[in-house]
Every structure is written in C-alpha cells, then in structure tokens.
PDB file of N, CA and C in Angstrom:
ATOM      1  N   UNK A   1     151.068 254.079  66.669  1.00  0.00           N
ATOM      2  CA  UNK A   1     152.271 254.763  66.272  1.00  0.00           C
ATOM      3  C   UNK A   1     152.890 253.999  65.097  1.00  0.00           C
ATOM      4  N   UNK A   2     153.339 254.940  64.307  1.00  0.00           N
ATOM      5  CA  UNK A   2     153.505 253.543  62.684  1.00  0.00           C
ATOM      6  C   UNK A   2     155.383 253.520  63.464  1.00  0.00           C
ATOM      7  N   UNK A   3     155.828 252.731  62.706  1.00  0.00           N
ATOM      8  CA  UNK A   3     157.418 252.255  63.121  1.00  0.00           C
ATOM      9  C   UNK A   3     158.162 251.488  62.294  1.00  0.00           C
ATOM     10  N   UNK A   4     159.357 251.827  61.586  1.00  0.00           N
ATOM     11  CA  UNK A   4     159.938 250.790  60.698  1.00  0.00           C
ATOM     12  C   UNK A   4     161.019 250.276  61.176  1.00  0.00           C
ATOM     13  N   UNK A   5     161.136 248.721  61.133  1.00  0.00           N
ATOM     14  CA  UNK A   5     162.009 247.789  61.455  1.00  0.00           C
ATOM     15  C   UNK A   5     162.802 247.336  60.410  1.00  0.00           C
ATOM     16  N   UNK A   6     164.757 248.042  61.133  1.00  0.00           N
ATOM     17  CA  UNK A   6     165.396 247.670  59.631  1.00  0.00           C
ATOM     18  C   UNK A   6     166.138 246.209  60.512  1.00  0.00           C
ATOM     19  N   UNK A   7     166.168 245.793  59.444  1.00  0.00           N
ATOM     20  CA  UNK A   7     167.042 244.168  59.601  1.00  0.00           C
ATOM     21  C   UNK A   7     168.297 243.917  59.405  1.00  0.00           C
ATOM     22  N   UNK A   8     169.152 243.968  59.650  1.00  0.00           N
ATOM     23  CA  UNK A   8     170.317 243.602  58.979  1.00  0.00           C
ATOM     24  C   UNK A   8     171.019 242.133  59.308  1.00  0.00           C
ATOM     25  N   UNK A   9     170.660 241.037  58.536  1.00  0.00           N
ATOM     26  CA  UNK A   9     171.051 239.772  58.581  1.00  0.00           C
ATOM     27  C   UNK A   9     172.428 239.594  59.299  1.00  0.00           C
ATOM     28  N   UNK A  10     172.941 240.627  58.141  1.00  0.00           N
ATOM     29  CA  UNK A  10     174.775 240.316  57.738  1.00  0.00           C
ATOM     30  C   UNK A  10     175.537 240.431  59.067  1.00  0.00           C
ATOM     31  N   UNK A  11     174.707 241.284  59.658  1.00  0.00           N
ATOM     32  CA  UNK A  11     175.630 241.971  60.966  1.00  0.00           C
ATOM     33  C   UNK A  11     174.938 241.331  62.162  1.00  0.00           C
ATOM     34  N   UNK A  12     173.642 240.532  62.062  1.00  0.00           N
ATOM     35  CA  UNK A  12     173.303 240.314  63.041  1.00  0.00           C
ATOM     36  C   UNK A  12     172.059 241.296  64.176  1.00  0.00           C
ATOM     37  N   UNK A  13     171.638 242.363  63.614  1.00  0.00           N
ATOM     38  CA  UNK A  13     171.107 243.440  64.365  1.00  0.00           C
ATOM     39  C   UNK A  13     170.149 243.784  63.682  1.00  0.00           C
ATOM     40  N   UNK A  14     169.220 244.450  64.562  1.00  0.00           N
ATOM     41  CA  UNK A  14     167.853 245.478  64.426  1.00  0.00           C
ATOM     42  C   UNK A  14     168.298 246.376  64.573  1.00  0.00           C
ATOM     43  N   UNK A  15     167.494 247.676  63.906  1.00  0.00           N
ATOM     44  CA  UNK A  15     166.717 248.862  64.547  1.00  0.00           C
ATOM     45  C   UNK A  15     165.670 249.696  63.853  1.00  0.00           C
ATOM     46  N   UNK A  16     164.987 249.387  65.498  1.00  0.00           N
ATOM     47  CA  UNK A  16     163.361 250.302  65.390  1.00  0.00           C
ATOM     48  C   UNK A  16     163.172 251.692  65.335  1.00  0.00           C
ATOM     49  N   UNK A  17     162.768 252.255  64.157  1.00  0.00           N
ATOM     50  CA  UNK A  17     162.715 253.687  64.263  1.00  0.00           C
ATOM     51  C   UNK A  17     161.130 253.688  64.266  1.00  0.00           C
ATOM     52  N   UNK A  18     160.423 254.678  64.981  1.00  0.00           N
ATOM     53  CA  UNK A  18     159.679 255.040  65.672  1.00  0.00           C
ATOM     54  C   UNK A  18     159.357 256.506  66.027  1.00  0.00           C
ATOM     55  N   UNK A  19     158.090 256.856  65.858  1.00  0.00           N
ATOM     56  CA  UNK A  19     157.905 258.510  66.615  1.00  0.00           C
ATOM     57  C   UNK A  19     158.389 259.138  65.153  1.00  0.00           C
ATOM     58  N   UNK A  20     157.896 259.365  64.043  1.00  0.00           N
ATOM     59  CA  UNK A  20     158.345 260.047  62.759  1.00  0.00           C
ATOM     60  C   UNK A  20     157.393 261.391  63.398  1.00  0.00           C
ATOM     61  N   UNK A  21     158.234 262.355  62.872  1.00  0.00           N
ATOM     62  CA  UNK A  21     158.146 263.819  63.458  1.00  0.00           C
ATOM     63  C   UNK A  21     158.747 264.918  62.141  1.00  0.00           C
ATOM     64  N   UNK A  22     158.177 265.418  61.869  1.00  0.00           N
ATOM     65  CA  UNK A  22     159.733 266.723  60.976  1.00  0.00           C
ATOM     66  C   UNK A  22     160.196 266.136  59.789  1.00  0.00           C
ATOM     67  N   UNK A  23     160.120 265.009  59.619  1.00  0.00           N
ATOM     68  CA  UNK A  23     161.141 264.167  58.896  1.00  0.00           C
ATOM     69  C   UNK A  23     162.197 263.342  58.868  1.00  0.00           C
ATOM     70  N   UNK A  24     162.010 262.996  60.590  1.00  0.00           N
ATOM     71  CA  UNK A  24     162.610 262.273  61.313  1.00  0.00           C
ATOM     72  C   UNK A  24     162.387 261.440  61.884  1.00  0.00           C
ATOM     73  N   UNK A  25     163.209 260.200  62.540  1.00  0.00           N
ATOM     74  CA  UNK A  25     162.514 259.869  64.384  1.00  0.00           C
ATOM     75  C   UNK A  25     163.186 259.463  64.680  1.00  0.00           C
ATOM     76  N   UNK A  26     162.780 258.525  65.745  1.00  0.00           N
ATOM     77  CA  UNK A  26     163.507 257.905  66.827  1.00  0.00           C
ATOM     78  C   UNK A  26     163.953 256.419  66.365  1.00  0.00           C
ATOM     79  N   UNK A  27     165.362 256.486  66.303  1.00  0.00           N
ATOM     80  CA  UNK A  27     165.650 255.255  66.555  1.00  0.00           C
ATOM     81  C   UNK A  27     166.259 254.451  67.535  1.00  0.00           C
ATOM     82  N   UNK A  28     165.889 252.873  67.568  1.00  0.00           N
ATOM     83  CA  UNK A  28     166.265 252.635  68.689  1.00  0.00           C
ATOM     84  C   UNK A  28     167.737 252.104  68.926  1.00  0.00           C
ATOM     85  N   UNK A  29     168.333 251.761  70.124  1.00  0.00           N
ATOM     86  CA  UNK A  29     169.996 251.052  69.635  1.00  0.00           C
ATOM     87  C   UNK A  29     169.537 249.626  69.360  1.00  0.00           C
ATOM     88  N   UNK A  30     170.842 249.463  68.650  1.00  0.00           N
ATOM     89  CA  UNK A  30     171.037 247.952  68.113  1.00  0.00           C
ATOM     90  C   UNK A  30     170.296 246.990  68.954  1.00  0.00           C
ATOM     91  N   UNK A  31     169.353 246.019  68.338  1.00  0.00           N
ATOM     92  CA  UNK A  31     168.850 245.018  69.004  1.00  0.00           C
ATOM     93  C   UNK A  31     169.311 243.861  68.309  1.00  0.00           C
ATOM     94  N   UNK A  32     170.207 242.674  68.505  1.00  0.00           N
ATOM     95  CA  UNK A  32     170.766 241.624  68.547  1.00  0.00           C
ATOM     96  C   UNK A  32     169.602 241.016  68.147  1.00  0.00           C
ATOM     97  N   UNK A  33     169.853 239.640  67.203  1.00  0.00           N
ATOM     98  CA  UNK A  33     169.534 239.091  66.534  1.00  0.00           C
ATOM     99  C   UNK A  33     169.355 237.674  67.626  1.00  0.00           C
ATOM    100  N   UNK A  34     167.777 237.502  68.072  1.00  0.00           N
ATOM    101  CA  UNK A  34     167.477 236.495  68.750  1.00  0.00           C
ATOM    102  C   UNK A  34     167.296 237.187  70.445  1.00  0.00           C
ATOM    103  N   UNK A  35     167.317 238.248  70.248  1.00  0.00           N
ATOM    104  CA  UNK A  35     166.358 239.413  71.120  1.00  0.00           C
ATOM    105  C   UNK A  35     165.187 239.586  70.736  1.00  0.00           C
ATOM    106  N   UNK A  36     164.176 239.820  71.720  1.00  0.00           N
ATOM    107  CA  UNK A  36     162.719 240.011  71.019  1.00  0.00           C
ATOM    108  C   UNK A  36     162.674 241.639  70.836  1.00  0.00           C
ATOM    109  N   UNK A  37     161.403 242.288  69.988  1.00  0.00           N
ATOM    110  CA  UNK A  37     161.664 242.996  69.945  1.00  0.00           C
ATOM    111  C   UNK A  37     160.116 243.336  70.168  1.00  0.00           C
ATOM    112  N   UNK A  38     160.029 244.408  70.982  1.00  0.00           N
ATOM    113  CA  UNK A  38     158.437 244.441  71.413  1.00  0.00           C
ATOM    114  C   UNK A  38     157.781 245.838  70.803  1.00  0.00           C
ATOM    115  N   UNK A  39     156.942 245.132  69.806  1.00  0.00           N
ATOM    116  CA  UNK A  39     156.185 246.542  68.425  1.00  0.00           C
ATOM    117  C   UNK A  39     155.122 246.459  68.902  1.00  0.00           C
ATOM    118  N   UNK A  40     154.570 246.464  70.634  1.00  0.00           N
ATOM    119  CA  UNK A  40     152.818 246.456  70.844  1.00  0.00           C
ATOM    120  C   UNK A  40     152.424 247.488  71.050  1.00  0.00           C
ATOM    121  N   UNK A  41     153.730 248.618  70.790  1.00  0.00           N
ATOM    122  CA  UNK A  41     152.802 250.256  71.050  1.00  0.00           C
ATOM    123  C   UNK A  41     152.821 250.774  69.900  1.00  0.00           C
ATOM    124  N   UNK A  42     153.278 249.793  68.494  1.00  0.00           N
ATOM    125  CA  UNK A  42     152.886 250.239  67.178  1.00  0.00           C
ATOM    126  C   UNK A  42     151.576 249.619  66.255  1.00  0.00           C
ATOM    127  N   UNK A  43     151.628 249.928  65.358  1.00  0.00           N
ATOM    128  CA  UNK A  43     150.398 249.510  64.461  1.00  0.00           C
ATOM    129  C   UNK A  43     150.017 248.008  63.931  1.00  0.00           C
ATOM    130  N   UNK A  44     151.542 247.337  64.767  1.00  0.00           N
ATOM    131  CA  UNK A  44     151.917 245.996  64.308  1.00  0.00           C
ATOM    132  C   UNK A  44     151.180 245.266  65.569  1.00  0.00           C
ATOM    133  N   UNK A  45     151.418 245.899  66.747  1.00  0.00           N
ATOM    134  CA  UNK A  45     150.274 245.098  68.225  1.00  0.00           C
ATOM    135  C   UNK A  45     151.191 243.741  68.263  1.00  0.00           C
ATOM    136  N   UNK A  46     152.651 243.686  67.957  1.00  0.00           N
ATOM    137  CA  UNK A  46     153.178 242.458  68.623  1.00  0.00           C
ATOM    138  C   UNK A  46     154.310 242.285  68.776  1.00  0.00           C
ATOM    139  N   UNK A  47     155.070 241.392  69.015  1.00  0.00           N
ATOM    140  CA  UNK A  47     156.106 241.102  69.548  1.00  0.00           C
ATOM    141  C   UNK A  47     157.216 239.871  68.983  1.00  0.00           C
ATOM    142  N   UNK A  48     157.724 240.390  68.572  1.00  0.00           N
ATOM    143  CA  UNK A  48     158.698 239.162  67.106  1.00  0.00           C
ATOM    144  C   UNK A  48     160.276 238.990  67.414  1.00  0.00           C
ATOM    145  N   UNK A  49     160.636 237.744  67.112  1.00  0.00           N
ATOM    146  CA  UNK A  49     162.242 237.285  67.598  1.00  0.00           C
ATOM    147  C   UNK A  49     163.067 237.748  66.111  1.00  0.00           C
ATOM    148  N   UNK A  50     164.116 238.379  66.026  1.00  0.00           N
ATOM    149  CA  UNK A  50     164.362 238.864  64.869  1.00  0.00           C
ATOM    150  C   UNK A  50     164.461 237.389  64.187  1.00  0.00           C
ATOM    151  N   UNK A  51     165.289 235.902  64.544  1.00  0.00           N
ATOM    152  CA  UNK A  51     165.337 234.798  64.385  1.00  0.00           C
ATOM    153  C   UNK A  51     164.435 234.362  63.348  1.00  0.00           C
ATOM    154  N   UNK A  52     162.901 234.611  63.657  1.00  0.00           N
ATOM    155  CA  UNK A  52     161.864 234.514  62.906  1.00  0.00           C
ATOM    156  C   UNK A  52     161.860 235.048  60.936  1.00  0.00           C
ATOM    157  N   UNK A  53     163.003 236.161  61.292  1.00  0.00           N
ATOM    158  CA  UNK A  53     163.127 236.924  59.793  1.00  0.00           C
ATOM    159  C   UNK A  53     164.089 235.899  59.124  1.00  0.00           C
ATOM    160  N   UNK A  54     164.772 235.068  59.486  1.00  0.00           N
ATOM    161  CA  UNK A  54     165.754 234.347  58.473  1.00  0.00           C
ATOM    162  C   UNK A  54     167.008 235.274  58.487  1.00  0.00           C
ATOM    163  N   UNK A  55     168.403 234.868  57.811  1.00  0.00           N
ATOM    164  CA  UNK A  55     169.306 234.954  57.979  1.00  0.00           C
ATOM    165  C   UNK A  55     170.193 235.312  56.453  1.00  0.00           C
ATOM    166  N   UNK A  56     169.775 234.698  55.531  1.00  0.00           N
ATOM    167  CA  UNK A  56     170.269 233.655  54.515  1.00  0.00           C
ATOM    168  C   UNK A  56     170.451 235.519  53.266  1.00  0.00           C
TER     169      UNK A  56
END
C-alpha cells in the first residue's frame, strides 16, 4: 500500500495518509513526536520514531 508521511517539526506531530482512492485517502490522527509509527503494511515494511527525523 504506498503512504505519505507528513512531518511537522514545528508542532511536534505526524500524519499518515494512506489508502489513496479517487484522489484521496486516509489520513491518520495526529501522531506525537517520539511515538512510533508503524508503516509495515506499506511499501516502506517498517517502523520509525518520528525523533529519528530531527527537529531543527
């Protein structure tokens, strides 16, 4: 399943959108920064701490 992960440093938060359909999809709610975030049912096959992306 392809899936794009937006980042937002500034605020502290994720979100995974997922399931593109129509011209749309699914996104997910806010995932906190130093929450894992688990992409093993996407094309990515893993599992990443947003922490890991940097801050700066």
């Amino acid at each position: 399943m392809p899936a794009y992960l937006i980042a937002d440093p500034c605020e502290g938060q994720c979100f995974l959108c997922a399931e593109p359909k129509n011209g749309s999809c699914r996104v997910s709610p806010a995932i906190r920064y130093g929450d894992p975030i688990d992409l093993t049912a996407t094309v990515a096959g893993l599992t990443i701490t947003p922490d890991e992306l940097g801050r700066d």
